[in-house]
PDB file of N, CA and C in Angstrom:
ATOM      1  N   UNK A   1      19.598   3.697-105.411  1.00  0.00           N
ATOM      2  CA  UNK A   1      18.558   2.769-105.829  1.00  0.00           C
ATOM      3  C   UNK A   1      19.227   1.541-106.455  1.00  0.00           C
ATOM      4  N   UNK A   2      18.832   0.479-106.139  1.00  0.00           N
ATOM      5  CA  UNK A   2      19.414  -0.887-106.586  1.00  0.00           C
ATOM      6  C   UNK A   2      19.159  -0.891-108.528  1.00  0.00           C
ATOM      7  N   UNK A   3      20.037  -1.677-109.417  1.00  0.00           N
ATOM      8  CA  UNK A   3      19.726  -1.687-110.480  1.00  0.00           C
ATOM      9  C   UNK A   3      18.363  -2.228-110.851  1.00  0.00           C
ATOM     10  N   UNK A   4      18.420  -3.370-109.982  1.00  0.00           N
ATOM     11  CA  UNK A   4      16.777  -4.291-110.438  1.00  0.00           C
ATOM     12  C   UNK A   4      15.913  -3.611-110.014  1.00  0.00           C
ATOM     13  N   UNK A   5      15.579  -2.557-109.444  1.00  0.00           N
ATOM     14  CA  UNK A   5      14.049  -1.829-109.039  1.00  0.00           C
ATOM     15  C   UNK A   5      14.396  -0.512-110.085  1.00  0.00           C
ATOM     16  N   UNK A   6      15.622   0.099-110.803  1.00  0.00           N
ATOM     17  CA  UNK A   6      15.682   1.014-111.639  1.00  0.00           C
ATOM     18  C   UNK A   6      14.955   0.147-112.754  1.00  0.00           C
ATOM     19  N   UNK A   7      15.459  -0.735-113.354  1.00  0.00           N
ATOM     20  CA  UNK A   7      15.104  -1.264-114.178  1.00  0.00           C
ATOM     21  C   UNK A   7      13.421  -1.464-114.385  1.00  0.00           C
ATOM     22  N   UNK A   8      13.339  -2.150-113.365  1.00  0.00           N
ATOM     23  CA  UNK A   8      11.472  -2.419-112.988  1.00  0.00           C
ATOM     24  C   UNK A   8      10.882  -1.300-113.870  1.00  0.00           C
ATOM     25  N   UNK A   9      11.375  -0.077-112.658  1.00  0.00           N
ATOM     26  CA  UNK A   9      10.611   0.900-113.043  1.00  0.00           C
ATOM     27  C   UNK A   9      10.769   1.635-114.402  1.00  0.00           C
ATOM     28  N   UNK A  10      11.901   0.821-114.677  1.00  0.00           N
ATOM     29  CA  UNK A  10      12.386   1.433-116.615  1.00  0.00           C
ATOM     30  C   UNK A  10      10.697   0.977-117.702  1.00  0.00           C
ATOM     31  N   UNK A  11      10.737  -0.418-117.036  1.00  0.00           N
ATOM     32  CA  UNK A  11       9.986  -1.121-118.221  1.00  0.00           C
ATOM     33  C   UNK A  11       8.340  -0.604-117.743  1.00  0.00           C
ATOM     34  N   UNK A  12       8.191  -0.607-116.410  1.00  0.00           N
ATOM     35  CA  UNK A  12       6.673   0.158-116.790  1.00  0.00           C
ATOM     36  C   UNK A  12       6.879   1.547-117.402  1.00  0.00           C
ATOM     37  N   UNK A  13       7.558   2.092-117.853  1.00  0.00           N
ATOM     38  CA  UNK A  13       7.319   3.278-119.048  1.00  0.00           C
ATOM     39  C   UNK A  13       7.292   2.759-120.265  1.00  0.00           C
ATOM     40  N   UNK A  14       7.174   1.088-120.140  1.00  0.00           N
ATOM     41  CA  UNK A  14       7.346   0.889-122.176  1.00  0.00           C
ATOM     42  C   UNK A  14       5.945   0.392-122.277  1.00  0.00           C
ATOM     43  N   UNK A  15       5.359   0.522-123.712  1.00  0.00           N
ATOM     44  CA  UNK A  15       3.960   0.126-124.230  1.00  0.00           C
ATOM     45  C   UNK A  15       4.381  -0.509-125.602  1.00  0.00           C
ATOM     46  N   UNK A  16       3.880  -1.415-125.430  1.00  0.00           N
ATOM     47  CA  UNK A  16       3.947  -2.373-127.204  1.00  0.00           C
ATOM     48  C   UNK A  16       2.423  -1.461-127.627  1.00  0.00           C
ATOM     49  N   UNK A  17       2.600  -1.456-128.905  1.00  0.00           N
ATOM     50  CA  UNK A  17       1.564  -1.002-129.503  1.00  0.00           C
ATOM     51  C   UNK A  17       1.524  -1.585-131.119  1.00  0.00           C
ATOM     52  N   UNK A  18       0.158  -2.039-131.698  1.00  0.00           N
ATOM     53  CA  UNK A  18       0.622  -2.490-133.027  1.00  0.00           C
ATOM     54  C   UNK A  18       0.129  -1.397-134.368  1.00  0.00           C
ATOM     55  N   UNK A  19       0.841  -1.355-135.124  1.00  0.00           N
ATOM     56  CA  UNK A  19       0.055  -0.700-136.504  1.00  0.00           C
ATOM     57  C   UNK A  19       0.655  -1.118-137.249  1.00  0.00           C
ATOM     58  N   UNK A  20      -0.470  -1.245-138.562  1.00  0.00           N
ATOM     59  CA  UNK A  20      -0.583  -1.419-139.919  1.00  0.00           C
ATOM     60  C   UNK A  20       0.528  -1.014-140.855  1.00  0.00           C
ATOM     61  N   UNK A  21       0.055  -2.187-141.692  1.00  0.00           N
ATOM     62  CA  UNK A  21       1.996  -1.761-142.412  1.00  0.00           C
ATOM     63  C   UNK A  21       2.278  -0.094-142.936  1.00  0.00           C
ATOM     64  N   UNK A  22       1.184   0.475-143.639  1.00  0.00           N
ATOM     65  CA  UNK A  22       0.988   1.750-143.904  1.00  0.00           C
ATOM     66  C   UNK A  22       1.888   2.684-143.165  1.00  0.00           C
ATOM     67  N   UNK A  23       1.567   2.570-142.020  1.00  0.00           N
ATOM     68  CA  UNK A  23       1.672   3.337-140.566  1.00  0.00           C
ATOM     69  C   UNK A  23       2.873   3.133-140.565  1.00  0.00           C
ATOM     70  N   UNK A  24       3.540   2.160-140.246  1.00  0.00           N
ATOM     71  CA  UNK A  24       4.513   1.658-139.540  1.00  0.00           C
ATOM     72  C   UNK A  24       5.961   2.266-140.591  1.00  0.00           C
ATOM     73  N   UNK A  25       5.723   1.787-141.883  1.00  0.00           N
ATOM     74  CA  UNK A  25       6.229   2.472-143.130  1.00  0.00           C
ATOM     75  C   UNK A  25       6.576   3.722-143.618  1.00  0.00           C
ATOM     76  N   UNK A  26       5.132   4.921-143.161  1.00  0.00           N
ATOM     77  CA  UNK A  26       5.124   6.038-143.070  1.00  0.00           C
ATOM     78  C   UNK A  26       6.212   6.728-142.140  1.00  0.00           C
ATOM     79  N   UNK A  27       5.710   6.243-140.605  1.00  0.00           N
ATOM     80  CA  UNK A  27       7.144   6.548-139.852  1.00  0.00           C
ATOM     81  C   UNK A  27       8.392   5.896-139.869  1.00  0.00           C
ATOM     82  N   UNK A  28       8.750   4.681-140.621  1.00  0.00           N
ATOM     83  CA  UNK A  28       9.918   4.432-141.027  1.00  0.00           C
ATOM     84  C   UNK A  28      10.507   5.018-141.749  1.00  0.00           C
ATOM     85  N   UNK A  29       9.612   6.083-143.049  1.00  0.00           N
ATOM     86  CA  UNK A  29      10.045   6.433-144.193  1.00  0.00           C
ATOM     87  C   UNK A  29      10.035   7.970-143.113  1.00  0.00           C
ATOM     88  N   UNK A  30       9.591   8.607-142.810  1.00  0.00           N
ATOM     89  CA  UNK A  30       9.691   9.947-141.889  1.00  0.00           C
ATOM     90  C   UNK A  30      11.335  10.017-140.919  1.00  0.00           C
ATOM     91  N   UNK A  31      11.225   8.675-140.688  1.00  0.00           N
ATOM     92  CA  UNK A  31      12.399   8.925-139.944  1.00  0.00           C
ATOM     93  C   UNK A  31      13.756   8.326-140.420  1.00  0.00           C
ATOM     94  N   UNK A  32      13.982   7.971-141.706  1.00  0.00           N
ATOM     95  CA  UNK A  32      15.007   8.090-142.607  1.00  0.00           C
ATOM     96  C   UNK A  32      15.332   9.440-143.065  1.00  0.00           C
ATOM     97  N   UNK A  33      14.257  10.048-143.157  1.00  0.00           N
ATOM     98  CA  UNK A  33      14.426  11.471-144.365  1.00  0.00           C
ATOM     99  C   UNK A  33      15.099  12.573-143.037  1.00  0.00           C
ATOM    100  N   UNK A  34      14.170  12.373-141.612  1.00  0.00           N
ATOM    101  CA  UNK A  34      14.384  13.366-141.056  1.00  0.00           C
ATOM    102  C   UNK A  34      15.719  13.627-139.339  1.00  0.00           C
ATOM    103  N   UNK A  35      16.322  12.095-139.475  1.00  0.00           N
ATOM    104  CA  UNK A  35      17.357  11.466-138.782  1.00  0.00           C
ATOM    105  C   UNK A  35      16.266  11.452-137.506  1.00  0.00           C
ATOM    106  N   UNK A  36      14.950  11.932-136.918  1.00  0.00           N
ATOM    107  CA  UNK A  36      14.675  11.382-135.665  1.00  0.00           C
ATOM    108  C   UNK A  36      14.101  10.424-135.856  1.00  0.00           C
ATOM    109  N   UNK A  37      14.485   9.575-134.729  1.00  0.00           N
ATOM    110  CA  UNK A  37      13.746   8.278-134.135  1.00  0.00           C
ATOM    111  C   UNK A  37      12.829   7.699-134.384  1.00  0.00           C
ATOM    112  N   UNK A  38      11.705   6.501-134.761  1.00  0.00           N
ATOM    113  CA  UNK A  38      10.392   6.422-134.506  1.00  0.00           C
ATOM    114  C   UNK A  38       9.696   6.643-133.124  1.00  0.00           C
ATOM    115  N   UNK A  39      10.424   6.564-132.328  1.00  0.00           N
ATOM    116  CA  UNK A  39      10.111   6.258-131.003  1.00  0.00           C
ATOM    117  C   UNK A  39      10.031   7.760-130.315  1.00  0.00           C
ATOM    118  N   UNK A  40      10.283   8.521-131.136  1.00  0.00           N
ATOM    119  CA  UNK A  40      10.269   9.947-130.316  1.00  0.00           C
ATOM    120  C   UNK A  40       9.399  11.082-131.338  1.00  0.00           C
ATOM    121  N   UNK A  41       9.134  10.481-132.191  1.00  0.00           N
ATOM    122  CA  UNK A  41       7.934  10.890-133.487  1.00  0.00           C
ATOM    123  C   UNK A  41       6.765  10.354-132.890  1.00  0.00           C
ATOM    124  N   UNK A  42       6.628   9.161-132.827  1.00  0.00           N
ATOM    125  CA  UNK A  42       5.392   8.722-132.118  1.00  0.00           C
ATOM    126  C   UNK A  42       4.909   9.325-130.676  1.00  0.00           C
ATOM    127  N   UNK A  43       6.059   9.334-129.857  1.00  0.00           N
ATOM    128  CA  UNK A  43       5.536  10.202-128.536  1.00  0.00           C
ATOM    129  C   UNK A  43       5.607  12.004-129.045  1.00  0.00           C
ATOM    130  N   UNK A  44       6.084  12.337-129.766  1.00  0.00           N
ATOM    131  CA  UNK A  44       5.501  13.285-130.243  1.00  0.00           C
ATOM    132  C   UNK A  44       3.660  13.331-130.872  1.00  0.00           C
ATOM    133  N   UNK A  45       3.530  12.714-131.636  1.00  0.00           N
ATOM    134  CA  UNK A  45       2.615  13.231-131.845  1.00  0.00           C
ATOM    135  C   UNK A  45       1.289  12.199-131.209  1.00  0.00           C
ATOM    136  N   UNK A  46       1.511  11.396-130.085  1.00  0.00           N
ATOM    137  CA  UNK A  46       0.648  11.276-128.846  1.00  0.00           C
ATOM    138  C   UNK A  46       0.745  12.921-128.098  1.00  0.00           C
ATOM    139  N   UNK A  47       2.045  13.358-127.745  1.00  0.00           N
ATOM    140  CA  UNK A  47       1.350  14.178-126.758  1.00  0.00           C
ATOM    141  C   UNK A  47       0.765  15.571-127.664  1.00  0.00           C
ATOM    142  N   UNK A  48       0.696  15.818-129.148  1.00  0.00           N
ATOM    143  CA  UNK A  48       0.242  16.577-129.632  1.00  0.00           C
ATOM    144  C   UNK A  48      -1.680  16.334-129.501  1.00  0.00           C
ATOM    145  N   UNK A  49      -1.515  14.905-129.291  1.00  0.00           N
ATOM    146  CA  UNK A  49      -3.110  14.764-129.719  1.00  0.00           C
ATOM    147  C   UNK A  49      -4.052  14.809-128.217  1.00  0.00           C
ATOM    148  N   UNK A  50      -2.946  14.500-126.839  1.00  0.00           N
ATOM    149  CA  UNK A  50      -2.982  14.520-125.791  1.00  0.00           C
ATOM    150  C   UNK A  50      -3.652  15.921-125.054  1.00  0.00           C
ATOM    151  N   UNK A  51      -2.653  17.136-126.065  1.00  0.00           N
ATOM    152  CA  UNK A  51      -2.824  18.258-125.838  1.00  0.00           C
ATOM    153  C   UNK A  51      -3.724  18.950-126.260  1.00  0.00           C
ATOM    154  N   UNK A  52      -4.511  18.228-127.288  1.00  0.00           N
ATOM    155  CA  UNK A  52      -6.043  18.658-128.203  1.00  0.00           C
ATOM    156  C   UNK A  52      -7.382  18.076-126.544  1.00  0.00           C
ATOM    157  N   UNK A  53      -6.752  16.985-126.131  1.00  0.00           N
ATOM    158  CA  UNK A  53      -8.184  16.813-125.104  1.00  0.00           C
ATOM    159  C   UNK A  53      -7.908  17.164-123.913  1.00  0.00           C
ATOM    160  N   UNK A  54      -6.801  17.920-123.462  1.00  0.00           N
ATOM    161  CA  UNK A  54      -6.946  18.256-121.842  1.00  0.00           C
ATOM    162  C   UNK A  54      -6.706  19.620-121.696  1.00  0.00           C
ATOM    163  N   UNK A  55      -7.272  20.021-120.837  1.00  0.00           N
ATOM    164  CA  UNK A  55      -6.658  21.971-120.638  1.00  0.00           C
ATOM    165  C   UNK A  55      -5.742  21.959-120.074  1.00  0.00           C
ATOM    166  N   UNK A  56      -5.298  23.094-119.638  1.00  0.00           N
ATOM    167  CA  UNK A  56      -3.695  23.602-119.016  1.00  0.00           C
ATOM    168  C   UNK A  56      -3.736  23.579-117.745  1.00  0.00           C
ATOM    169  N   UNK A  57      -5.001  22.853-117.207  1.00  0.00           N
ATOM    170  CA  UNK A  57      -4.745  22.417-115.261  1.00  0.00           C
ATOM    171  C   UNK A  57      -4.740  21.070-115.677  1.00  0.00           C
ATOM    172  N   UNK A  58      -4.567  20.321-117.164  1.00  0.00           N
ATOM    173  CA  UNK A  58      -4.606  18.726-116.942  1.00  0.00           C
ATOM    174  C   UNK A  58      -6.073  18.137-116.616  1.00  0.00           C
ATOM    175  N   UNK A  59      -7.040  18.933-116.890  1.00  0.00           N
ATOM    176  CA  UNK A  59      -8.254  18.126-117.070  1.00  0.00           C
ATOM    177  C   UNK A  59      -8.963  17.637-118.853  1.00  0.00           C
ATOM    178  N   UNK A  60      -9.589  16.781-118.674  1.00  0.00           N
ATOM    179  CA  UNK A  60      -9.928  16.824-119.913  1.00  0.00           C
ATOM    180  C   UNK A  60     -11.077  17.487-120.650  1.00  0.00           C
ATOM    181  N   UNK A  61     -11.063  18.226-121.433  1.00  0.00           N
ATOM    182  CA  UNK A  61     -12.040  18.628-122.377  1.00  0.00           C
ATOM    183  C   UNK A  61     -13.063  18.354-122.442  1.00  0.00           C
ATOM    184  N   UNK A  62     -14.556  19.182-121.772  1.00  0.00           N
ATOM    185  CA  UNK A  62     -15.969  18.895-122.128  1.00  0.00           C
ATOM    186  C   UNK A  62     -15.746  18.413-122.978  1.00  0.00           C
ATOM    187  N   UNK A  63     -15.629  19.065-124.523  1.00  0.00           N
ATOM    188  CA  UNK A  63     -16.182  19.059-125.690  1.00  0.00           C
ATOM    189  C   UNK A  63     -15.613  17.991-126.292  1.00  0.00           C
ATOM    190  N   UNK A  64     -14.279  17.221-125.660  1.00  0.00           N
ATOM    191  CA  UNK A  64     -13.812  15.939-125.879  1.00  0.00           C
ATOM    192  C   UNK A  64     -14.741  14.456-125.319  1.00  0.00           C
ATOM    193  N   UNK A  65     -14.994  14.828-123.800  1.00  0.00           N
ATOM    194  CA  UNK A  65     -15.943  14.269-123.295  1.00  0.00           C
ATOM    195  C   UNK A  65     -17.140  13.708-124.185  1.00  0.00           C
ATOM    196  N   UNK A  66     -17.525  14.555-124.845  1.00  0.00           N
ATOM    197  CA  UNK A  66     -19.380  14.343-125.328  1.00  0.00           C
ATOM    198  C   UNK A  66     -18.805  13.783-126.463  1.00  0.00           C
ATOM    199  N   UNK A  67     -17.551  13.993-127.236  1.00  0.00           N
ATOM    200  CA  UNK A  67     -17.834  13.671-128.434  1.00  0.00           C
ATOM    201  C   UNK A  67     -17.365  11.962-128.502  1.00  0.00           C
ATOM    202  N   UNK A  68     -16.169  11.899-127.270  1.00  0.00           N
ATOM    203  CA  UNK A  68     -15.942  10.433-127.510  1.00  0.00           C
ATOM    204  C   UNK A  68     -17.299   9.757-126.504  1.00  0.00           C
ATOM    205  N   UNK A  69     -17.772  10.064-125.891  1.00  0.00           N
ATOM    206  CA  UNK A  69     -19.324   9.611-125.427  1.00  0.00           C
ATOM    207  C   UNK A  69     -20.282   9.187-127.067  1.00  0.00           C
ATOM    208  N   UNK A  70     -20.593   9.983-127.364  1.00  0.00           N
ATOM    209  CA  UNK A  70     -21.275   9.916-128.918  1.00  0.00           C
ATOM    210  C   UNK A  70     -20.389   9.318-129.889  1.00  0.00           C
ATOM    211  N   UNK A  71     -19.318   8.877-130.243  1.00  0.00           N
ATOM    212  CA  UNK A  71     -18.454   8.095-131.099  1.00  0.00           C
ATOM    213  C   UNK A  71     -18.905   6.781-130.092  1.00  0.00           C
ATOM    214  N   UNK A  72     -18.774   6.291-129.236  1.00  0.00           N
ATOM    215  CA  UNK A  72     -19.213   5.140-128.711  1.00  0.00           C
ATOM    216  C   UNK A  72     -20.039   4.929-128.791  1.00  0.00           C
ATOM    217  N   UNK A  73     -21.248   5.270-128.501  1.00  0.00           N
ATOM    218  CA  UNK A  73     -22.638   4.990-128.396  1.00  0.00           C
ATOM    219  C   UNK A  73     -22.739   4.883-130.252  1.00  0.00           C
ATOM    220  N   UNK A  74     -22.578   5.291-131.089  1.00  0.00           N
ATOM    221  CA  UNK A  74     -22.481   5.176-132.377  1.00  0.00           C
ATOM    222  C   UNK A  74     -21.932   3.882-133.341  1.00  0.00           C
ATOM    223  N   UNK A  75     -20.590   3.900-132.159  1.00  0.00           N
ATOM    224  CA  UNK A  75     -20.278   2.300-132.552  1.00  0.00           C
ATOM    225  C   UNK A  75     -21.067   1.140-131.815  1.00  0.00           C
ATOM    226  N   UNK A  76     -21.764   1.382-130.875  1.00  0.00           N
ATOM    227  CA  UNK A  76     -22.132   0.560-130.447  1.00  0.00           C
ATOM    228  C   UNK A  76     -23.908  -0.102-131.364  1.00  0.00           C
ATOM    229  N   UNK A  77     -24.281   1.113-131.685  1.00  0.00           N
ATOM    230  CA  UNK A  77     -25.466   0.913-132.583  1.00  0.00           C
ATOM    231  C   UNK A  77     -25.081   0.066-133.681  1.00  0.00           C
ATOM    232  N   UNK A  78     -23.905   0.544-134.530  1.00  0.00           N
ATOM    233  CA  UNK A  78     -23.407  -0.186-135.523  1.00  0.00           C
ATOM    234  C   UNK A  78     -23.259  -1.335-135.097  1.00  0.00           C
ATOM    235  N   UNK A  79     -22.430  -1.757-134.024  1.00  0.00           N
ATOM    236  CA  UNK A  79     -22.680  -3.370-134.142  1.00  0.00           C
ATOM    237  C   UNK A  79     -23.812  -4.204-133.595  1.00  0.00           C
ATOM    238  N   UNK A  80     -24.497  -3.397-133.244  1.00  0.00           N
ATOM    239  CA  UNK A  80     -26.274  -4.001-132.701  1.00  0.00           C
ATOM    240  C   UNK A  80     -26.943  -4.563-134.419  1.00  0.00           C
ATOM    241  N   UNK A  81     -26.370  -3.344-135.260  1.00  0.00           N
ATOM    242  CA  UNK A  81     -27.316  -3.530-136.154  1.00  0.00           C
ATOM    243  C   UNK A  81     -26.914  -4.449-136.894  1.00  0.00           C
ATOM    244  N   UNK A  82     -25.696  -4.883-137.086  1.00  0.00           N
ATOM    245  CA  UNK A  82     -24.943  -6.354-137.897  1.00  0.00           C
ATOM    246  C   UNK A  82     -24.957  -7.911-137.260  1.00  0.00           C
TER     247      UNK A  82
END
């Protein structure tokens, strides 16, 4: 495989993502104390939360389904009403 199409395909696996200084601090301060990475703490505990909404054939969760259905429709009232 040529370097420039390895590469390509390097960078669609990266995601910018932003958080709050709190956040950002918390896992800075986590990953001083505990020598891993931020970057492998964070995909840790995406695929922990990953693994709360899909079953073990990789579908996702009725009971995930309805509830982020009803968290939307909830926010959406809230900003009707402001």
């Amino acid at each position: 495989m040529p370097r420039a199409t390895a590469t390509a395909i390097f960078r669609q696996q990266r995601m910018s993502i932003r958080l709050d200084s709190n956040t950002l601090m918390r896992l800075q301060e986590f990953s001083l104390a505990t020598g891993i990475p931020v970057s492998s703490t964070v995909r840790f505990a995406i695929n922990e939360q990953l693994d709360k909404v899909y079953d073990a054939d990789g579908y996702l969760k009725r009971e995930f389904i309805k509830n982020a259905v009803a968290s939307t429709d909830d926010q959406e009232q809230e900003q009707e009403q402001t």
